[in-house]
Structure formats: structure tokens, C-alpha cells
Protein backbone atom coordinates (compact mmCIF):
# COMPACT_ATOMS: atom_id res chain seq x y z
CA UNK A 1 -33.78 -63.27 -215.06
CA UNK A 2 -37.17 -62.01 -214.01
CA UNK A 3 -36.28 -62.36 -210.32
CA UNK A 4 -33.46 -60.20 -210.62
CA UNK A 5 -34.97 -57.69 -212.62
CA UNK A 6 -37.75 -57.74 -209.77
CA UNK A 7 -35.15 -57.37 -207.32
CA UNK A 8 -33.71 -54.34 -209.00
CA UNK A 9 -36.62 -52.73 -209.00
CA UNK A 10 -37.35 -53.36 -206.01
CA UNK A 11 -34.19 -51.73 -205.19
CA UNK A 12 -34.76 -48.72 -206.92
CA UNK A 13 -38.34 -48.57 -205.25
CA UNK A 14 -36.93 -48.34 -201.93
CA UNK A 15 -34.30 -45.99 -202.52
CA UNK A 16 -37.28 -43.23 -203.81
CA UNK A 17 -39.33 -43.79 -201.34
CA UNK A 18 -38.00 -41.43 -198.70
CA UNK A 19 -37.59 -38.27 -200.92
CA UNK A 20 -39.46 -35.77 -198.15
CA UNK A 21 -36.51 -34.61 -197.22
CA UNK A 22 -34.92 -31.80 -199.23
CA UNK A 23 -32.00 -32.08 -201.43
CA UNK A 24 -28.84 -30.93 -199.08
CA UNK A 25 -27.78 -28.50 -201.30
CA UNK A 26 -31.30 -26.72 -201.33
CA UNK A 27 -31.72 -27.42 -197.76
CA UNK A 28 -28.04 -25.36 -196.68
CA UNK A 29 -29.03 -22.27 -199.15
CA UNK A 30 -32.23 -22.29 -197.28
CA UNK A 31 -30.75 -22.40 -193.86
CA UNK A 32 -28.95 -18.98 -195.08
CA UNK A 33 -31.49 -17.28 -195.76
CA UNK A 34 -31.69 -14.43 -193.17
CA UNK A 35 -33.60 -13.66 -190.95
CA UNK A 36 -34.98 -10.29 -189.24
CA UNK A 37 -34.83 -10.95 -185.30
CA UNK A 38 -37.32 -8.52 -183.54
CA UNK A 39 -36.50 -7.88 -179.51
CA UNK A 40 -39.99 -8.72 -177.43
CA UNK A 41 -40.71 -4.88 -177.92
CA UNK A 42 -40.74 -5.45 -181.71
CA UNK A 43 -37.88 -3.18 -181.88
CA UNK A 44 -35.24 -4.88 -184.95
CA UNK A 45 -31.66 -5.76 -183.24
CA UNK A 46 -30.44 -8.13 -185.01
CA UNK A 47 -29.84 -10.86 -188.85
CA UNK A 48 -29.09 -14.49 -188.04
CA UNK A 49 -29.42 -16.92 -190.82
CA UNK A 50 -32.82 -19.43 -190.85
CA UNK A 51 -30.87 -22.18 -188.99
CA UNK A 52 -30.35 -20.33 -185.80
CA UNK A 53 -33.81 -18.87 -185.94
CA UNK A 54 -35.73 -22.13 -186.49
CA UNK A 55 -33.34 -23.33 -183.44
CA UNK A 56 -34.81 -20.56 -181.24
CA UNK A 57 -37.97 -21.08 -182.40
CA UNK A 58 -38.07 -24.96 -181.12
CA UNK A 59 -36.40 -23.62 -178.08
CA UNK A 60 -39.35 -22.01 -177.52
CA UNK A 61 -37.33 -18.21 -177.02
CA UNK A 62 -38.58 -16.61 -179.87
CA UNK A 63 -42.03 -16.70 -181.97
CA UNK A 64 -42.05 -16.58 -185.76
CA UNK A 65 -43.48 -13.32 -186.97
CA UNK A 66 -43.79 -13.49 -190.44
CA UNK A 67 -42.98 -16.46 -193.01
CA UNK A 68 -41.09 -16.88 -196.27
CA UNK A 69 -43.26 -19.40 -197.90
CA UNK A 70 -40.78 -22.09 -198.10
CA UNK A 71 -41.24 -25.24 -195.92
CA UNK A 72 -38.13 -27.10 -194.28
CA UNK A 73 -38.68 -30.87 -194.09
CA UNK A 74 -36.68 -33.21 -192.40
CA UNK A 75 -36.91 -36.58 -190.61
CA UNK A 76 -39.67 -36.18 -188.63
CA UNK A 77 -40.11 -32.33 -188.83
CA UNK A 78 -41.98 -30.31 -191.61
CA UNK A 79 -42.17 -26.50 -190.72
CA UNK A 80 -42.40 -23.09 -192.27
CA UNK A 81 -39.16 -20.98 -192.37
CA UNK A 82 -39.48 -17.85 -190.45
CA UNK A 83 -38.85 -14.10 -192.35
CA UNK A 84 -39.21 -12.48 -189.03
CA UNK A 85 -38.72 -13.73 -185.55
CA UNK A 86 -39.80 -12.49 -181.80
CA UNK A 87 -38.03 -12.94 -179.17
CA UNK A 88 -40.53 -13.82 -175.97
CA UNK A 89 -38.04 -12.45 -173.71
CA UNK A 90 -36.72 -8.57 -173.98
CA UNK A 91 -33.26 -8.38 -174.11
CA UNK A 92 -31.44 -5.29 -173.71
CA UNK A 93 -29.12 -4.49 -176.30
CA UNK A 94 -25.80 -1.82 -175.33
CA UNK A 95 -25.97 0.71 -178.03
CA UNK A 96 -22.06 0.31 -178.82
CA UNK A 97 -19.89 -1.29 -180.98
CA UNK A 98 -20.91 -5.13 -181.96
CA UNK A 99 -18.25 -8.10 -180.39
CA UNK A 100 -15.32 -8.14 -183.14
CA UNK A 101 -16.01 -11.84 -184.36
CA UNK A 102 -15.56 -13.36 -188.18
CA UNK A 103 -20.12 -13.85 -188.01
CA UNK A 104 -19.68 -9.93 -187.49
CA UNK A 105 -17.22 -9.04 -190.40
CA UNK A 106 -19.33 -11.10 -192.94
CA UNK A 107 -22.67 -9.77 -191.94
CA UNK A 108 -21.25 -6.05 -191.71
CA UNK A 109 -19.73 -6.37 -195.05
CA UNK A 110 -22.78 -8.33 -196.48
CA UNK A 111 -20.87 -11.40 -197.09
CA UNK A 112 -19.21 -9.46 -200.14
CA UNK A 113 -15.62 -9.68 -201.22
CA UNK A 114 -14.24 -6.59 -200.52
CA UNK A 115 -11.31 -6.80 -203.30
CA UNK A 116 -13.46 -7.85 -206.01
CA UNK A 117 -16.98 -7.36 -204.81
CA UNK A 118 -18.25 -10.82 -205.24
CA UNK A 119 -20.90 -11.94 -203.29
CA UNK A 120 -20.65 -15.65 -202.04
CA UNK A 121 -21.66 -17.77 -199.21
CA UNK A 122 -20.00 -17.76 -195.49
CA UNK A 123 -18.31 -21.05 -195.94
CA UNK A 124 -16.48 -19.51 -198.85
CA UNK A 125 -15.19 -16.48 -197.02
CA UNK A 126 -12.04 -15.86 -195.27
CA UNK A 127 -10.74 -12.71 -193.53
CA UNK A 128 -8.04 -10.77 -194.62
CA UNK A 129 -6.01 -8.37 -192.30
CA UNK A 130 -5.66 -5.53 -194.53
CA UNK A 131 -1.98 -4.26 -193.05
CA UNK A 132 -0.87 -8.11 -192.87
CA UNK A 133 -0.25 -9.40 -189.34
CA UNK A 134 3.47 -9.80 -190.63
CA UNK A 135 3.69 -6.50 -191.53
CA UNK A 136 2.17 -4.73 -187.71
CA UNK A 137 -1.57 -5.24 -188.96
CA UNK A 138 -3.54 -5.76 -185.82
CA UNK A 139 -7.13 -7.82 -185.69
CA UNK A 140 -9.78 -4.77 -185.47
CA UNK A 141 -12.46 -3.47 -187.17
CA UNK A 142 -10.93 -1.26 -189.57
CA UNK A 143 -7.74 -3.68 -190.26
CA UNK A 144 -10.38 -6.82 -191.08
CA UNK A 145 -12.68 -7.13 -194.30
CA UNK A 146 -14.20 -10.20 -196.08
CA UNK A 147 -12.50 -11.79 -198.56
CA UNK A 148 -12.86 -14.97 -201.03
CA UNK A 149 -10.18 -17.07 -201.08
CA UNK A 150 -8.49 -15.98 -204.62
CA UNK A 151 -8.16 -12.72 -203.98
CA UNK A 152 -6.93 -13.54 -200.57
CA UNK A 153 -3.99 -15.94 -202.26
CA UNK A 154 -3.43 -12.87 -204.47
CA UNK A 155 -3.00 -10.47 -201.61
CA UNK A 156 -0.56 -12.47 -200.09
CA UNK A 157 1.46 -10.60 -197.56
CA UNK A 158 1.89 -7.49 -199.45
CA UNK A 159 0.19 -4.40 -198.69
CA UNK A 160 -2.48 -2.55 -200.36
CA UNK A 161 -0.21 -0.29 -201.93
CA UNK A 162 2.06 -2.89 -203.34
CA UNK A 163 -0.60 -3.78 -205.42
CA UNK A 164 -3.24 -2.90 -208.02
CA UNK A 165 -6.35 -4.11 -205.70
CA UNK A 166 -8.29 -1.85 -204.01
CA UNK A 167 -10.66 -1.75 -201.09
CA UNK A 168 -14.30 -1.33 -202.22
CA UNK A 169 -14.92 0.47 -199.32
CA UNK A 170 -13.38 1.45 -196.13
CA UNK A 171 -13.70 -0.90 -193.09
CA UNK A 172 -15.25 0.56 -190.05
CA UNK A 173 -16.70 -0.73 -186.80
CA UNK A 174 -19.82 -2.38 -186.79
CA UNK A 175 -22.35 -0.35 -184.88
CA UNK A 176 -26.17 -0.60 -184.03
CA UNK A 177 -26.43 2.23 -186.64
CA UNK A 178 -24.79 0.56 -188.69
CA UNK A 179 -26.53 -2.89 -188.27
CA UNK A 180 -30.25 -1.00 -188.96
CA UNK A 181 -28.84 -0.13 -191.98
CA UNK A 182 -27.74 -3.35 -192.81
CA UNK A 183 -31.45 -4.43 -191.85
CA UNK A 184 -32.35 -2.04 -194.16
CA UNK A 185 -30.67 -2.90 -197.51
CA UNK A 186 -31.58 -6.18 -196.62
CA UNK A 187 -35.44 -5.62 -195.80
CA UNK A 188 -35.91 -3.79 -199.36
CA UNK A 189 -35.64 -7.41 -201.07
CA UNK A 190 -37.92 -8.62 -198.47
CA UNK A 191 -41.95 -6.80 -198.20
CA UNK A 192 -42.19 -8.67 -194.92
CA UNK A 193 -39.27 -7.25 -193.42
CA UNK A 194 -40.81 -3.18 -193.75
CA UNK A 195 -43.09 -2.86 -191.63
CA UNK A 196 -40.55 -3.74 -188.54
CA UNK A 197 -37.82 -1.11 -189.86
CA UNK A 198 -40.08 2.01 -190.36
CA UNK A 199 -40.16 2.39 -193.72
């Protein structure tokens, strides 16, 4: 009896020991946190969420600028999570319309329902053609918004007009302008982030 009772604890022991590592829920909100990516001249040009930045980071093409206090541990890793990243390269950036892409969508529309308003996480996004493709809708900027998935079931293949929802506001192409004042809205919950976009 005492042997086994040994044995579970024993068990148990083992199984705590390696708690370093952060819970994987924890760990994925984490790795969406955004991040402010500054080009080598310190000029803002872009958001990409924590994972990509701590990626470019190791790569050794950008530089971490600022930090938001939290530490990512893993296996044999224990770093700070960048706020604001450098690229150590300048890269020029065309001043025109962003690549039409579903990253682009969520991050114009600030990963916000645009039927219901609800803010939620990439993963539980969707696009929705506004015009349906089965109705002549066409995949552009001002035909494409984010959308969670009930109100997307709801939508169906109807048009706007066939039914009581409503657009909170009206999709339009996602330019640099537009992406500094993403930065913006973003930056104002974030003291780190001012100093880059001239407030």
C-alpha cells in the first residue's frame, strides 16, 4: 500500500515538474498581441502579431525596440515579447493600396465583426463577400469585410437588403493612410507605441 502510494506521488511529482512553459491558452493570446514594426529609418509601416515578430527577431532581421513586460518561455527559450520592433534592413514600402489577402481584411477591420461588431480572435473570423459570389459579388476590397461565423450562417446568400443586418461601416481599400491610422487607434492602448507615431 505504501509503495503504491509512493509511486503515485511520485507520479504526480514528475508530471509538475516541467511547468516553465506557459499554459497554451495564455501562450496563443500572447502570440496575438501586436506588434508595432518600425522600417530601419524608424518610420511605422506596419502590425504583425508577437509570433511573427519574435520570429524576425531570432532571424536576426529586426531588433526589439521596446518591450511589453511579459516573458515567453518555452523549451529551451525564455525571452521578452517585443511592443516595438526594428527592422535592421530598410525596406521600401510603395505608398499604394496593401495586397488584398484575408491577414489584410482582419487587420484593416480590427479583427471586428462587421455585422454585429464583436471583437474576437483571427481563428474565429471568416470573410464574408458582401454581394454573395452567387449573386455577381466579386473578391475586392469594398465587397470583403470580417465576419464571425454566426452572423456569417445568418447572412447566408442573401443580400444586405434582404435582411435586417447592417454594415457597421463601409468597406474600403486598405491604404498606408489608412494602416497609420490603424497604428494609431492601436498605439493609444499602448504608451510605448507614441513616441514612433508622432503623437
Amino acid at each position: 500500500m505504501l509503495d503504491r502510494e509512493k509511486g503515485r506521488n511520485k507520479r504526480h511529482h514528475h508530471g509538475d515538474a516541467p511547468q516553465k512553459e506557459q499554459p497554451a491558452p495564455r501562450k496563443n493570446l500572447l502570440m496575438q498581441t501586436p506588434v508595432l514594426v518600425l522600417n530601419a529609418s524608424y518610420e511605422p509601416i506596419n502590425i504583425c502579431a508577437a509570433r511573427r515578430a519574435i520570429v524576425l527577431v531570432l532571424k536576426g532581421l529586426a531588433m526589439p525596440e521596446e518591450e511589453n513586460g511579459h516573458y515567453l518561455h518555452a523549451a529551451r527559450l525564455a525571452m521578452r515579447v517585443p511592443s516595438v520592433i526594428r527592422l535592421l534592413e530598410y525596406r521600401r514600402i510603395p505608398h499604394q493600396t496593401r495586397a488584398l489577402s484575408r491577414k489584410n481584411i482582419l487587420l484593416r477591420d480590427r479583427n471586428t465583426c462587421q455585422y454585429c461588431a464583436t471583437v474576437l480572435s483571427s481563428s474565429e473570423l471568416t470573410l464574408d463577400h458582401v454581394i454573395p459570389r452567387s449573386r455577381g459579388g466579386s473578391s475586392t476590397w469594398e465587397n470583403l469585410v470580417a465576419c464571425c461565423h454566426p452572423c456569417n450562417r445568418r447572412k447566408g446568400n442573401h443580400l444586405l437588403s434582404e435582411t435586417e443586418m447592417k454594415l457597421v461601416k463601409e468597406p474600403r481599400p486598405f491604404t498606408l493612410h489608412t494602416s497609420r491610422h490603424i497604428m494609431r487607434m492601436i498605439g493609444r492602448s499602448d504608451l510605448k507605441w507614441r513616441k514612433y507615431l508622432f503623437y
